[in-house]
Protein backbone atom coordinates (compact mmCIF):
# COMPACT_ATOMS: atom_id res chain seq x y z
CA UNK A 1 -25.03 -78.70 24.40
CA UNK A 2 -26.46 -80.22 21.30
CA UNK A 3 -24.99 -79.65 17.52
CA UNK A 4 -27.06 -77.39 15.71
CA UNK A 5 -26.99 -76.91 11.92
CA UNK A 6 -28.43 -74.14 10.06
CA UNK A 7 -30.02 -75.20 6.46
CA UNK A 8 -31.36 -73.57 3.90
CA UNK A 9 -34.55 -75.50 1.82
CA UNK A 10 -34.53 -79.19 1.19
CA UNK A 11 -35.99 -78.58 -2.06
CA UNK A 12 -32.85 -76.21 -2.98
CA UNK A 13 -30.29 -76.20 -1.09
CA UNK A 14 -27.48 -78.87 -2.21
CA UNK A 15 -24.66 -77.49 0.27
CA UNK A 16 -27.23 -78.30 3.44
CA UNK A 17 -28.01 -81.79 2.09
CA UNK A 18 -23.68 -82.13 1.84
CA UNK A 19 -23.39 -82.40 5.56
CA UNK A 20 -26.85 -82.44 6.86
CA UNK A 21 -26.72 -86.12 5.17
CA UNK A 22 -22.94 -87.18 6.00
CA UNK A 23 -24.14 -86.31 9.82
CA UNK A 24 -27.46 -88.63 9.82
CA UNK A 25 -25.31 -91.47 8.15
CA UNK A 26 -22.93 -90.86 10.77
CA UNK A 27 -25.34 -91.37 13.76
CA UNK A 28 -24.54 -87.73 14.65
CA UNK A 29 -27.04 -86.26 16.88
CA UNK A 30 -27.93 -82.72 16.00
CA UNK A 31 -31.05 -80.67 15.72
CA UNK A 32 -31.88 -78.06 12.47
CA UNK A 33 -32.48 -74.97 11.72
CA UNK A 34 -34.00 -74.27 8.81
CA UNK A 35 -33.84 -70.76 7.10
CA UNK A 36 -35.99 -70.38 3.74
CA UNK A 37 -33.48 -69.01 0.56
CA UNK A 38 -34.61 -66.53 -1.41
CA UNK A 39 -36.72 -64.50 1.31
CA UNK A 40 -36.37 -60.54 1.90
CA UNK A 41 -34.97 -61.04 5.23
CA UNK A 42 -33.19 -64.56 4.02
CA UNK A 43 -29.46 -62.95 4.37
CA UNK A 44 -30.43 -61.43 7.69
CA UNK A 45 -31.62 -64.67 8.83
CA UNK A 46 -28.20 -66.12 8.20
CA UNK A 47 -26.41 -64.30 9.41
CA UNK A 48 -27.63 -64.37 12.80
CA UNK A 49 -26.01 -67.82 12.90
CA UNK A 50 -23.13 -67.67 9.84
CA UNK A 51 -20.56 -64.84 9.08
CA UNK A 52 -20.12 -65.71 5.77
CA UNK A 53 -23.99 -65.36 5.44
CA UNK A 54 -24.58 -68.71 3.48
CA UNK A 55 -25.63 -72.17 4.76
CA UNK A 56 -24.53 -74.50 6.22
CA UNK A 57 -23.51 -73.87 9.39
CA UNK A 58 -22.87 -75.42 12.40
CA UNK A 59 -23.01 -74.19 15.73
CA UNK A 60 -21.18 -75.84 18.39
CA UNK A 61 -21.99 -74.17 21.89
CA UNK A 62 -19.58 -71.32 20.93
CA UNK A 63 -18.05 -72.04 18.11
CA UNK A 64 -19.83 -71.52 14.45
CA UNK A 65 -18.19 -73.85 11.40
CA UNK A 66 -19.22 -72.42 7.91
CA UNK A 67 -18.89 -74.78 5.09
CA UNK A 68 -19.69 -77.81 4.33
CA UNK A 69 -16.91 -79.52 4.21
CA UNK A 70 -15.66 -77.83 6.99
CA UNK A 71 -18.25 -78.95 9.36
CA UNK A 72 -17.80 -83.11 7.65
CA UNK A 73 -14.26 -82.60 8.55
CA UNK A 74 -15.24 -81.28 12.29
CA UNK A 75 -17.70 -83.55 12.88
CA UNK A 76 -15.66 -86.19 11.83
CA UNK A 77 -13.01 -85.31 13.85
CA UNK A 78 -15.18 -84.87 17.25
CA UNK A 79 -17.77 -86.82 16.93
CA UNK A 80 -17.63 -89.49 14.58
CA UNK A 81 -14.20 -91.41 15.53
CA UNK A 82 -12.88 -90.54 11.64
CA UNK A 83 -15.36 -93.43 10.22
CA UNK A 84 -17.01 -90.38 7.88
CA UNK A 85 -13.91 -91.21 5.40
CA UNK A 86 -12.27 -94.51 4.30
CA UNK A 87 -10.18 -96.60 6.89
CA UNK A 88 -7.48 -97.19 4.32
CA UNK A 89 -4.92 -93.81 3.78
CA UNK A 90 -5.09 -94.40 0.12
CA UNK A 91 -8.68 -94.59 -0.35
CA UNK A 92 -9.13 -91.95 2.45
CA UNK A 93 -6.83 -89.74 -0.15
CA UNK A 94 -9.22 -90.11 -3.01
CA UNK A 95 -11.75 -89.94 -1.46
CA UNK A 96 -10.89 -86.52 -0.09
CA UNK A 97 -9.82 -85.47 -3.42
CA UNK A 98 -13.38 -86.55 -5.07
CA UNK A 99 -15.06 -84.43 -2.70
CA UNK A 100 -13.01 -81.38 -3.09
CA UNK A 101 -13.22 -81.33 -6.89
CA UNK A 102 -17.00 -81.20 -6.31
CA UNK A 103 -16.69 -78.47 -3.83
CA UNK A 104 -15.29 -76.46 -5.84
CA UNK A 105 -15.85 -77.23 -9.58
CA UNK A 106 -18.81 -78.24 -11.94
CA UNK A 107 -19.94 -74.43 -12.13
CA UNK A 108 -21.65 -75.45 -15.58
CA UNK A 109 -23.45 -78.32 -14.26
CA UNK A 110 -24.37 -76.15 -11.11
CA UNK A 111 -25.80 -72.97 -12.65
CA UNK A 112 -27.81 -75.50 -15.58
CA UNK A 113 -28.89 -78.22 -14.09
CA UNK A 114 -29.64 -76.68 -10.32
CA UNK A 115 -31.08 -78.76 -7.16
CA UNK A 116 -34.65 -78.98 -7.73
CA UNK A 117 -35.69 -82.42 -6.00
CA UNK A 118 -39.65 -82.27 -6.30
CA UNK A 119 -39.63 -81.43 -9.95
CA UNK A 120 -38.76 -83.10 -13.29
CA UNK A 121 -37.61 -81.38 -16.48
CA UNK A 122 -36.01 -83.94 -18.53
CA UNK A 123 -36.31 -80.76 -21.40
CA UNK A 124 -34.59 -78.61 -19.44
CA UNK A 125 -31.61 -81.52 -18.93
CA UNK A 126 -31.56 -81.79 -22.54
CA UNK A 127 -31.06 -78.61 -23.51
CA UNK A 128 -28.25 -78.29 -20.66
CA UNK A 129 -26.61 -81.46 -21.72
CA UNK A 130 -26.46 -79.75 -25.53
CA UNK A 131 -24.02 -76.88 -23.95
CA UNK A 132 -20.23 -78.45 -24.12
CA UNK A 133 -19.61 -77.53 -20.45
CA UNK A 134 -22.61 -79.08 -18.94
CA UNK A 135 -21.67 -82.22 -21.01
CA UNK A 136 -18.26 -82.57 -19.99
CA UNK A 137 -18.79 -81.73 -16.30
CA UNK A 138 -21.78 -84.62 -16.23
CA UNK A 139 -19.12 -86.90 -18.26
CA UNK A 140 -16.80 -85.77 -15.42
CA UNK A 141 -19.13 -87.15 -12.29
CA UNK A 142 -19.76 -90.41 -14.44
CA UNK A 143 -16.29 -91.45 -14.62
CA UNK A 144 -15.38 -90.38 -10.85
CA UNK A 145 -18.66 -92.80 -9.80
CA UNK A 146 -17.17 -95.72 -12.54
CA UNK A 147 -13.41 -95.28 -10.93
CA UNK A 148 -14.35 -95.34 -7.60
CA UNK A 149 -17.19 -98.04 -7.71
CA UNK A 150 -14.79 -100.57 -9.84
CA UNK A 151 -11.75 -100.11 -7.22
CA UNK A 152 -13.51 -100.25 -4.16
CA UNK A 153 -16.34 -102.79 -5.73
CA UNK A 154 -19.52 -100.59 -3.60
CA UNK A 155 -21.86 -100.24 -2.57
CA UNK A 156 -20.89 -97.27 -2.18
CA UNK A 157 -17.39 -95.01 -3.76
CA UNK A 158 -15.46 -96.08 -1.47
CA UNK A 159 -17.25 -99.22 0.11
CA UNK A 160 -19.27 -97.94 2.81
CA UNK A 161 -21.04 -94.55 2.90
CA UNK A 162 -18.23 -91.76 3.73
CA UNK A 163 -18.69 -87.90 2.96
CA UNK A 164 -17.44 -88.30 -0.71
CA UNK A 165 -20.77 -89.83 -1.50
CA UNK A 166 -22.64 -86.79 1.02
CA UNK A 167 -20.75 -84.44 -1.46
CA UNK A 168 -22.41 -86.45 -4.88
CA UNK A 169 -25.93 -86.69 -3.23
CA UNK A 170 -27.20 -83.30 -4.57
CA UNK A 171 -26.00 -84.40 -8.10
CA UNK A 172 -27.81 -87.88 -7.67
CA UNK A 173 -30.78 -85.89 -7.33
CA UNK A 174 -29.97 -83.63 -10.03
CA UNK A 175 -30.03 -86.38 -12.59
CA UNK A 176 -33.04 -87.43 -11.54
CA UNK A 177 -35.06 -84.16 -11.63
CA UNK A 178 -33.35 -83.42 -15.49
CA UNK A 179 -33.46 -87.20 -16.89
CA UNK A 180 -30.08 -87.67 -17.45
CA UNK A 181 -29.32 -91.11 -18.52
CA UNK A 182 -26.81 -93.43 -16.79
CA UNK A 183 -25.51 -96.55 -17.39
CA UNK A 184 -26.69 -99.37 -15.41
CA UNK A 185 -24.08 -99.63 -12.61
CA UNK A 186 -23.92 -95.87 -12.16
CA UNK A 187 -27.89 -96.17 -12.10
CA UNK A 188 -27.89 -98.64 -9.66
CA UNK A 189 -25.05 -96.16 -7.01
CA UNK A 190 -27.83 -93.81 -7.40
CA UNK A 191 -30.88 -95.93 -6.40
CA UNK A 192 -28.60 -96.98 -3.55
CA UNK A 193 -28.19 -93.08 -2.53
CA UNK A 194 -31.80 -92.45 -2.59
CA UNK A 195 -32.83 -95.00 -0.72
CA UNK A 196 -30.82 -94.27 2.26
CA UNK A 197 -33.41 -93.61 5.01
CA UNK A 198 -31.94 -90.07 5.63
CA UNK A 199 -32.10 -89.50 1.85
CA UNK A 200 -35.59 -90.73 2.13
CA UNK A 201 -36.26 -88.64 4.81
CA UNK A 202 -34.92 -85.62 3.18
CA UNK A 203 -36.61 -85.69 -0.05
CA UNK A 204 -40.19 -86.23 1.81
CA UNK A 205 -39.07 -83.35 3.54
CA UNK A 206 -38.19 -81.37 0.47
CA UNK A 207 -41.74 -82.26 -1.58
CA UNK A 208 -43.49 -80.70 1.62
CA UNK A 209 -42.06 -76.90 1.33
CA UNK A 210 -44.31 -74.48 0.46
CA UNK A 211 -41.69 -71.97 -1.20
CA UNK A 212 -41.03 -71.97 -4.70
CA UNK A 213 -38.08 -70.81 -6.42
CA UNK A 214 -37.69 -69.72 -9.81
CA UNK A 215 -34.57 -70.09 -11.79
């Protein structure tokens, strides 16, 4: 039975571009659901497929993995031989621990500067980046991308493409959409994530939704 993983829009959804992406650069076979956020029956939708009501999720004949970087982890483990993270412990350490701080920090940079890939408000990013919290947590994500790039020398954080750059993907596209500046060899890691084929694929994907949400 194939993988199945339930998104929410491409347009908004940075959690279901986490591991939608890590799976495509993985050559993992899967097909998608895709369940429009913001809808009256939106939760209802969900949770037809998710207990905890959110996306992603991932449906494996009978077993359902929530989270996104619960379902890298799984999918790593089952069907990618472990090649998702670095080959080296050390790196594969860091790595994890770059991920995890985004999964669970940067609420200022999250609630300011949400995933919006088909629009640009450079205003909108400047009058985010004026707010200490926003500034530091953006300050935050450009030294992480500067440590990781000098030590492992790229293309990528940690060399090749593992799920610590499927976790900074949403915020490549974030800087984008609010015209926040970055220096040239942080510039450059982000032209290199959007031009991933997948990426590609996702953000043709994401201009072609219909819904629009305000925030």
């Amino acid at each position: 039975m194939a993988l199945t993983l339930i998104i929410g829009n491409k347009n908004y959804s940075s959690w279901s571009l986490r591991a939608w992406l890590a799976m495509k650069m993985a050559g993992v076979a899967f097909d998608e659901i895709r369940i429009a956020l913001d809808q009256p029956d939106t939760k209802a939708n969900i949770l037809k497929h998710s207990p905890s009501g959110r996306v992603p999720c991932l449906i494996d004949g009978d077993l359902t993995v929530w989270d996104s970087l619960a379902i890298c982890e799984y999918v790593n483990e089952t069907q990618a031989r472990g090649r998702m993270w670095p080959a080296r412990v050390s790196s594969r350490a860091q790595a994890r621990s770059v991920a995890a701080e985004m999964h669970s920090g940067f609420a200022a940079m999250r609630a300011h500067l949400s995933m919006d890939i088909r629009s640009r408000h450079p205003e909108k990013g400047a009058a985010a980046l004026e707010r200490p919290d926003v500034a530091a947590d953006v300050r935050r994500v450009q030294d992480i991308w500067l440590e990781c790039l000098a030590r492992s020398g790229g293309p990528f954080l940690f060399g090749t493409f593992s799920i610590a750059d499927a976790f900074f993907a949403p915020v490549v596209t974030r800087f984008v959409t609010y015209g926040v500046t970055l220096p040239p060899t942080l510039g450059n890691y982000s032209d290199r994530v959007l031009e991933l084929p997948p990426m590609q694929e996702w953000i043709a994907a994401a201009q072609a939704e219909p819904e629009v949400i305000e925030y």
